[in-house]
Protein backbone atom coordinates (compact mmCIF):
# COMPACT_ATOMS: atom_id res chain seq x y z
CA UNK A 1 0.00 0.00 0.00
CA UNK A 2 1.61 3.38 -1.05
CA UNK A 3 0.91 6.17 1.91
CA UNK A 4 0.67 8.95 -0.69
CA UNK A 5 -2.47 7.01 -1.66
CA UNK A 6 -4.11 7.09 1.83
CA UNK A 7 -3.05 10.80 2.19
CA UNK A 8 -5.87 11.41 -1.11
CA UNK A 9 -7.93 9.06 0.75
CA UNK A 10 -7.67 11.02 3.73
CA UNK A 11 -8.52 14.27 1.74
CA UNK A 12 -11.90 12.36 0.12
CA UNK A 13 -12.95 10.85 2.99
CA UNK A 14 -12.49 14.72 4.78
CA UNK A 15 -14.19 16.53 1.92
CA UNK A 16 -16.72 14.39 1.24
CA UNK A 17 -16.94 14.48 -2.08
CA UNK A 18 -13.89 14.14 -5.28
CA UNK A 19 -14.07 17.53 -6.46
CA UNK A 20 -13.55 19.56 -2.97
CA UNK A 21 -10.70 17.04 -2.12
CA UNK A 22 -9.04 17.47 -5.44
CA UNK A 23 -9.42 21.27 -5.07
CA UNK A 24 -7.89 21.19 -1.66
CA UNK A 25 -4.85 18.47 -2.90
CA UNK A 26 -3.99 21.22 -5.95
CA UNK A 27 -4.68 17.77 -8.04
CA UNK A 28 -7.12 16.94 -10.76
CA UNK A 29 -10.68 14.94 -9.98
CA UNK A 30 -9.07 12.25 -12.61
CA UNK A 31 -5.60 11.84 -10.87
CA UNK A 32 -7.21 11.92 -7.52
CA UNK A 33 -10.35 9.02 -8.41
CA UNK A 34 -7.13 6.96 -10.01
CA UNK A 35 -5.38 7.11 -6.40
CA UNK A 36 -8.05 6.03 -4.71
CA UNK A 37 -8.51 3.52 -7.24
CA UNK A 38 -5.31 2.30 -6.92
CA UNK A 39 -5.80 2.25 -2.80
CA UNK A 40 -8.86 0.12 -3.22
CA UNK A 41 -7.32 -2.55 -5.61
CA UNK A 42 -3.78 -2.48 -3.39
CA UNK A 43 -6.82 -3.14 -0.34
CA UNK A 44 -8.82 -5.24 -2.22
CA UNK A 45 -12.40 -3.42 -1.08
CA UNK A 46 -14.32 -0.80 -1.62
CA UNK A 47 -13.79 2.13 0.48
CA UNK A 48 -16.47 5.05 -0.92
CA UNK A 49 -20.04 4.09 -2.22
CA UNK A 50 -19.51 6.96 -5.10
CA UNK A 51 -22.92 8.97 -6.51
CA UNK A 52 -23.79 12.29 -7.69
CA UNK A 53 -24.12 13.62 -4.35
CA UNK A 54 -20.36 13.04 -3.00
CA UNK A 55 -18.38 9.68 -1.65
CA UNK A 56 -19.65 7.99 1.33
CA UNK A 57 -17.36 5.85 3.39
CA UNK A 58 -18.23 2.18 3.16
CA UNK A 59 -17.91 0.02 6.46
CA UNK A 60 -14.29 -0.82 5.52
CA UNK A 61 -13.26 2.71 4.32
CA UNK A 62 -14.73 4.17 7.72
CA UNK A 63 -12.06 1.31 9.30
CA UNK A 64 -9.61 2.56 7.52
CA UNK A 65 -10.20 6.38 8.17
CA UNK A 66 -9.54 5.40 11.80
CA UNK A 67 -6.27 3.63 11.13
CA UNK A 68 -5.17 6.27 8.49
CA UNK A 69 -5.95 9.27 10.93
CA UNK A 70 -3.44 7.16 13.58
CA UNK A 71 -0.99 7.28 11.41
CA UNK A 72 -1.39 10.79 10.52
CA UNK A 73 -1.24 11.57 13.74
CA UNK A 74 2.01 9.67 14.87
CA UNK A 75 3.58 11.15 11.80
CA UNK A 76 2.95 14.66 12.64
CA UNK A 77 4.01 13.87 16.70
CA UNK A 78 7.18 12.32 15.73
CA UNK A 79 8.01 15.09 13.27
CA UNK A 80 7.30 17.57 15.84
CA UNK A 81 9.83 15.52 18.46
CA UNK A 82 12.07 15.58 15.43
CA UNK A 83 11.78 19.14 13.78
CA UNK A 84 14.54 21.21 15.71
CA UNK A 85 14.56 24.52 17.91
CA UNK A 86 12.19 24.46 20.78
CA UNK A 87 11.56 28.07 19.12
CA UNK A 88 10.68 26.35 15.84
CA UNK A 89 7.11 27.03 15.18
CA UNK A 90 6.30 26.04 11.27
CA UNK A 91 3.87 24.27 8.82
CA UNK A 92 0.25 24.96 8.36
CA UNK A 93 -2.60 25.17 11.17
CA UNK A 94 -6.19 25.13 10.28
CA UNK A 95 -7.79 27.08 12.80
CA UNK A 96 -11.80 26.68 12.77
CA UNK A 97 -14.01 28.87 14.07
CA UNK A 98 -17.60 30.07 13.89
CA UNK A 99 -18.49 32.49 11.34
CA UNK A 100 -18.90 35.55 13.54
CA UNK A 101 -15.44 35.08 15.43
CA UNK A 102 -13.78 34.10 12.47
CA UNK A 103 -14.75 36.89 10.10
CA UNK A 104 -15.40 39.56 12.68
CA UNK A 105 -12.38 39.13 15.03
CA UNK A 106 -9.86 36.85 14.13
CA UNK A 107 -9.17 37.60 10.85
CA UNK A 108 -8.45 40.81 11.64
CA UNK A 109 -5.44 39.52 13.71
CA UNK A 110 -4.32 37.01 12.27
CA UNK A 111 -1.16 39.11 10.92
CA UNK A 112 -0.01 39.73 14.51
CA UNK A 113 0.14 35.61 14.34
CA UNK A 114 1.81 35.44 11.01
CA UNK A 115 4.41 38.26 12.34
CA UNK A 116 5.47 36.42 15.59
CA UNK A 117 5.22 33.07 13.59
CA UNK A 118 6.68 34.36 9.90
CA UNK A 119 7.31 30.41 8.49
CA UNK A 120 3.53 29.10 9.83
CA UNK A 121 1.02 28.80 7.36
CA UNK A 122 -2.26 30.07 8.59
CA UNK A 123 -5.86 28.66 7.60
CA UNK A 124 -8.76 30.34 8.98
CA UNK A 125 -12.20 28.11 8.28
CA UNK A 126 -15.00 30.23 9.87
CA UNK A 127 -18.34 28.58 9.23
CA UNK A 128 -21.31 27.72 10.98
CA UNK A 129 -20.91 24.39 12.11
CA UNK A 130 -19.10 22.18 15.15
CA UNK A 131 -15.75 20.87 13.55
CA UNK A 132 -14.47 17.47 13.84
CA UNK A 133 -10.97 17.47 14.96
CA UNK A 134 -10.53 13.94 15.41
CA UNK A 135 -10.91 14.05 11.35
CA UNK A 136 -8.67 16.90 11.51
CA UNK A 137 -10.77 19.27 9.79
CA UNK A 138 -8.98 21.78 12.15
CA UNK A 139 -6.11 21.14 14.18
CA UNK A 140 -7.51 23.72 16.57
CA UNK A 141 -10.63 25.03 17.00
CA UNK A 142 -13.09 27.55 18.57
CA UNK A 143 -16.58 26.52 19.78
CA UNK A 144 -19.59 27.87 21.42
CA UNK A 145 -20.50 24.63 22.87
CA UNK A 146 -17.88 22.88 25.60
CA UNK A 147 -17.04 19.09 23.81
CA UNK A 148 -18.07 16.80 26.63
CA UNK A 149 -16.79 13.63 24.42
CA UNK A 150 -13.85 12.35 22.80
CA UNK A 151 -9.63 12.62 23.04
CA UNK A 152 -9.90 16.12 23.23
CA UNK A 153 -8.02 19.17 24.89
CA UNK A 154 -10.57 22.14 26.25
CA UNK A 155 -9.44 25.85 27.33
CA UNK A 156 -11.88 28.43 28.21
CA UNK A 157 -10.99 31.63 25.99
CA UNK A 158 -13.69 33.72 26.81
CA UNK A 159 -16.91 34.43 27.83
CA UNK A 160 -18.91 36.58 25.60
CA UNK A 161 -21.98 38.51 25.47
CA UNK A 162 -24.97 39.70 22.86
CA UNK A 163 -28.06 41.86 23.04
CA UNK A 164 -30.89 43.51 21.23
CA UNK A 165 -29.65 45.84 18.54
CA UNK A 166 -31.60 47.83 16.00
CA UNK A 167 -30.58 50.74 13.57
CA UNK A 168 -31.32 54.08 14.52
CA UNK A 169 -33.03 54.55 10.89
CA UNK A 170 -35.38 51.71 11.78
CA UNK A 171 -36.58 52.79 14.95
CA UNK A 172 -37.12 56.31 13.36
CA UNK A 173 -39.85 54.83 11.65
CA UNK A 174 -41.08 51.62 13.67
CA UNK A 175 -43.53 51.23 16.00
CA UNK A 176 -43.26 52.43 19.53
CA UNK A 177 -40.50 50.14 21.85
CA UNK A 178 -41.13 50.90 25.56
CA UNK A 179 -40.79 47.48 26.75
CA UNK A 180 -39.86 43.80 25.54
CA UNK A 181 -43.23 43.47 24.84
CA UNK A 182 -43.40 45.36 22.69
CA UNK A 183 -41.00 43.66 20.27
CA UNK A 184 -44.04 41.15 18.94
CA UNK A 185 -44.59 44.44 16.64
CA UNK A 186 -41.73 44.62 15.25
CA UNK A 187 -39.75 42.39 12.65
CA UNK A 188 -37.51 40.26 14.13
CA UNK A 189 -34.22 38.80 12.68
CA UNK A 190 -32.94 35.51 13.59
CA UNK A 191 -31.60 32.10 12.56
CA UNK A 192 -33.23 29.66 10.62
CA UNK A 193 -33.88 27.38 13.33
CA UNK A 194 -33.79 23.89 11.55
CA UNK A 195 -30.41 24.88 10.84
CA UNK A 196 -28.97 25.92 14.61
CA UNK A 197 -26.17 23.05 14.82
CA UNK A 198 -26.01 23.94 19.17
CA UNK A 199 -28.43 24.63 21.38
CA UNK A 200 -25.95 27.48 22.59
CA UNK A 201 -27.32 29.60 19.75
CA UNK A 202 -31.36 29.05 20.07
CA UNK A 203 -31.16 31.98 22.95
CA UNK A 204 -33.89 34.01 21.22
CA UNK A 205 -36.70 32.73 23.97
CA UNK A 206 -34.07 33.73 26.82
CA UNK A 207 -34.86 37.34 25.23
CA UNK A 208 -38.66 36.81 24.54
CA UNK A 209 -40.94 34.06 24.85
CA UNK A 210 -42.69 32.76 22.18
CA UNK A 211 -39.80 34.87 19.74
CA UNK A 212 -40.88 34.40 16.21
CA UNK A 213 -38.39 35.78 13.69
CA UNK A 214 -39.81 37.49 10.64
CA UNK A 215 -36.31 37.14 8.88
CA UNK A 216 -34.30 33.89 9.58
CA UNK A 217 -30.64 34.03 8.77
CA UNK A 218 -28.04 31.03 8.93
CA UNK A 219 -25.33 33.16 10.01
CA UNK A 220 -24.75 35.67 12.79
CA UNK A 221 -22.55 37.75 10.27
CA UNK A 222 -25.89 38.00 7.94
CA UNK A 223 -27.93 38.78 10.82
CA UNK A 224 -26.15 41.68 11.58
CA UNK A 225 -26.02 43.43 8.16
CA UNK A 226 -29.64 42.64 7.68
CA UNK A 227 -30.24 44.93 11.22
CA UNK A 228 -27.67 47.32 10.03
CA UNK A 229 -29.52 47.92 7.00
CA UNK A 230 -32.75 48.70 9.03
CA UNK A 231 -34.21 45.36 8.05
CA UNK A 232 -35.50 44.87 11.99
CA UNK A 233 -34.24 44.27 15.57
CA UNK A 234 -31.98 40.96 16.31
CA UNK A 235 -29.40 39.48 19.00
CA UNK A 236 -26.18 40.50 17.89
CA UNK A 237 -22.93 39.68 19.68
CA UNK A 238 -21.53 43.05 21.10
CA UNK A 239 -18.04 42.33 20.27
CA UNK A 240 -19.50 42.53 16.67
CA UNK A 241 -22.32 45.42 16.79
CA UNK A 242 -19.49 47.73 17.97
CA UNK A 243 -17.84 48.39 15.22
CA UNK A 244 -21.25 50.11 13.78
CA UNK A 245 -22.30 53.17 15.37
CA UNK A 246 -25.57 53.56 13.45
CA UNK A 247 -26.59 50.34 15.97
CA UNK A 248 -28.60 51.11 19.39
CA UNK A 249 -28.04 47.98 22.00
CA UNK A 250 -31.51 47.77 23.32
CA UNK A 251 -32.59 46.94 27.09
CA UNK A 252 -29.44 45.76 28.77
CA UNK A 253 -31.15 44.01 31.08
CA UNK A 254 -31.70 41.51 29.04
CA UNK A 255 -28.21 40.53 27.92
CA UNK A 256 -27.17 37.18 26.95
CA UNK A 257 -23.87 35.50 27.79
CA UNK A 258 -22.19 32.40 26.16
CA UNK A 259 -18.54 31.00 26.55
CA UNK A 260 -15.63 30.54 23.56
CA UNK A 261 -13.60 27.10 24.06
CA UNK A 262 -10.53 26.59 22.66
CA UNK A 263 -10.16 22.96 21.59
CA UNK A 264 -7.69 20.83 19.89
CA UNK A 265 -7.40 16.81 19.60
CA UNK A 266 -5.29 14.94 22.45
CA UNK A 267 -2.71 13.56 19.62
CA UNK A 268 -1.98 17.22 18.92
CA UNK A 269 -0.88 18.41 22.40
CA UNK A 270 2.87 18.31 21.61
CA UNK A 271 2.83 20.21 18.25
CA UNK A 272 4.44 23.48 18.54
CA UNK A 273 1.89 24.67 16.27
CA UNK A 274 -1.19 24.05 17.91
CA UNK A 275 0.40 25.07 21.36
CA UNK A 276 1.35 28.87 19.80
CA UNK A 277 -1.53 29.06 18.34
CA UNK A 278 -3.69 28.01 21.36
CA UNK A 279 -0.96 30.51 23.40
CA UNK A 280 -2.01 33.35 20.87
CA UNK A 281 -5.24 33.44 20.96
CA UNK A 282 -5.47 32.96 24.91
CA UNK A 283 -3.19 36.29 24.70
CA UNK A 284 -5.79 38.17 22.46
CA UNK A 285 -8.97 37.50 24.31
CA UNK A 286 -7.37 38.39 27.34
CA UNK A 287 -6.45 41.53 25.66
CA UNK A 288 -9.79 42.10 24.06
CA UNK A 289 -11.80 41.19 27.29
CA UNK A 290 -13.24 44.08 27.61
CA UNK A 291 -14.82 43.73 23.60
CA UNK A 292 -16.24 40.68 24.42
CA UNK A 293 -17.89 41.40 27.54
CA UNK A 294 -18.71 45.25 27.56
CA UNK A 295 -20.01 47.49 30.48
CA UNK A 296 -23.19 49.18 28.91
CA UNK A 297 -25.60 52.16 30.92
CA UNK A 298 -28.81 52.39 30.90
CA UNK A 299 -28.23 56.08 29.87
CA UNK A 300 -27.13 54.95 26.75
CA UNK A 301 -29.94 52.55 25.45
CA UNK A 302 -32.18 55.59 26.79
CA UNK A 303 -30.50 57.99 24.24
């Protein structure tokens, strides 16, 4: 069995599908279908059930993720023990995150990271989703929900809070807002809830029960250009709304908090990479505490 076969394996089985793999590998879909080709004759099974709508691992290519992820694994820990310099920090890390974070805050630092780190190769996935790590579809990742199972490493980064926002040109013209009552007359902006992948992001009843959005959004970054553009009132994250001063944060009261984890998988705890990186951005939400978590007066929402 040739190991540069199982690393396109690896890449399939990841991306679920030949054409994101090959995409990702810098190889063509042909090339990349005759490796895996080549893997399943050298194996003699079938390791995808191929169709129109992507490659789905068979009972003895889902055996044969877990083996090839174990040698991934020990590969990248032995090169690590191997590399050099305890200063050394190199290669590529994927860092997943949610979309908000992601977009909204990290890339926006991530040349402070590249500057301190000048020969790592940074990947920034933010989407709306929980990522698997064990698949390494991150080698380090940020979540809104705290992993309870599997080989994994968990650091608190930060707690975090969101609120009520609307845009001053929308409540110019909307409909009186004297109490959260009231908001049942208004439009509401939230997530399309058949889509919320964690229960840490159906908070809209913590703000008002029986919430019904008018506009549902799959992502917190849409949410919050649909309210900047007067569209209605929704729960933004603060560390977010504040770079728009046309937003009003409405009755603080009623402020929600949630938690950032840092998480990587156990088999990664000696990379340099993933420790720097997990050093990093402990150092910039410590710094930015006050972003995520800001003190608000009543004056203001009053205003």
């Amino acid at each position: 069995m040739n190991w540069d076969d199982t690393k396109y394996f690896l890449a399939v089985a990841r991306a679920g599908q030949m054409l994101g793999a090959a995409n990702r590998l810098g190889v063509s879909q042909a090339k990349l279908s005759r490796r895996i080709s080549s893997l399943e004759e050298a194996l003699n099974t079938t390791l995808f059930e191929r169709s129109i709508g992507g490659c789905e691992l068979t009972k003895d290519g889902r055996a044969m993720l877990e083996i090839a992820i174990k040698i991934e694994q020990e590969f990248a820990t032995a090169t690590t023990k191997l590399k050099g310099a305890e200063d050394d920090v190199s290669g590529t890390i994927r860092i997943g995150s949610t979309d908000g974070l992601g977009i909204s805050y990290l890339s926006k630092r991530l040349h402070l990271l590249s500057e301190r780190f000048p020969d790592l190769h940074i990947q920034l996935v933010p989407m709306l989703r929980s990522f698997s790590l064990s698949q390494r579809e991150a080698d380090i990742a940020i979540m809104v929900e705290r992993p309870e199972k599997g080989r994994l490493r968990v650091r608190k980064l930060s707690e975090y809070s969101l609120a009520l926002y609307a845009s001053k040109a929308y409540l110019k013209s909307a409909p009186p807002l004297v109490n959260i009552q009231d908001l049942h007359n208004h439009r509401l902006i939230g997530y399309v809830e058949d889509m919320i992948f964690t229960q840490e992001l159906n908070y809209n009843t913590e703000i008002l029960e029986n919430w019904r959005s008018n506009i549902e959004i799959s992502s917190s970054i849409g949410q919050l250009m649909a309210v900047q553009s007067g569209a209605g009132i929704g729960i933004l994250h603060d560390f977010m709304a504040q770079d728009y001063p046309d937003l009003i944060r409405l009755f603080p009261e009623n402020q929600i908090e949630r938690t950032f984890w840092t998480v990587w998988h156990e088999s990664m705890k000696n990379t340099r990479r993933v420790a720097a990186v997990a050093q990093f951005l402990n150092e910039m939400a410590q710094t930015d505490r006050s972003l995520f978590m800001p003190r608000y007066h009543t004056k203001r929402i009053a205003d």
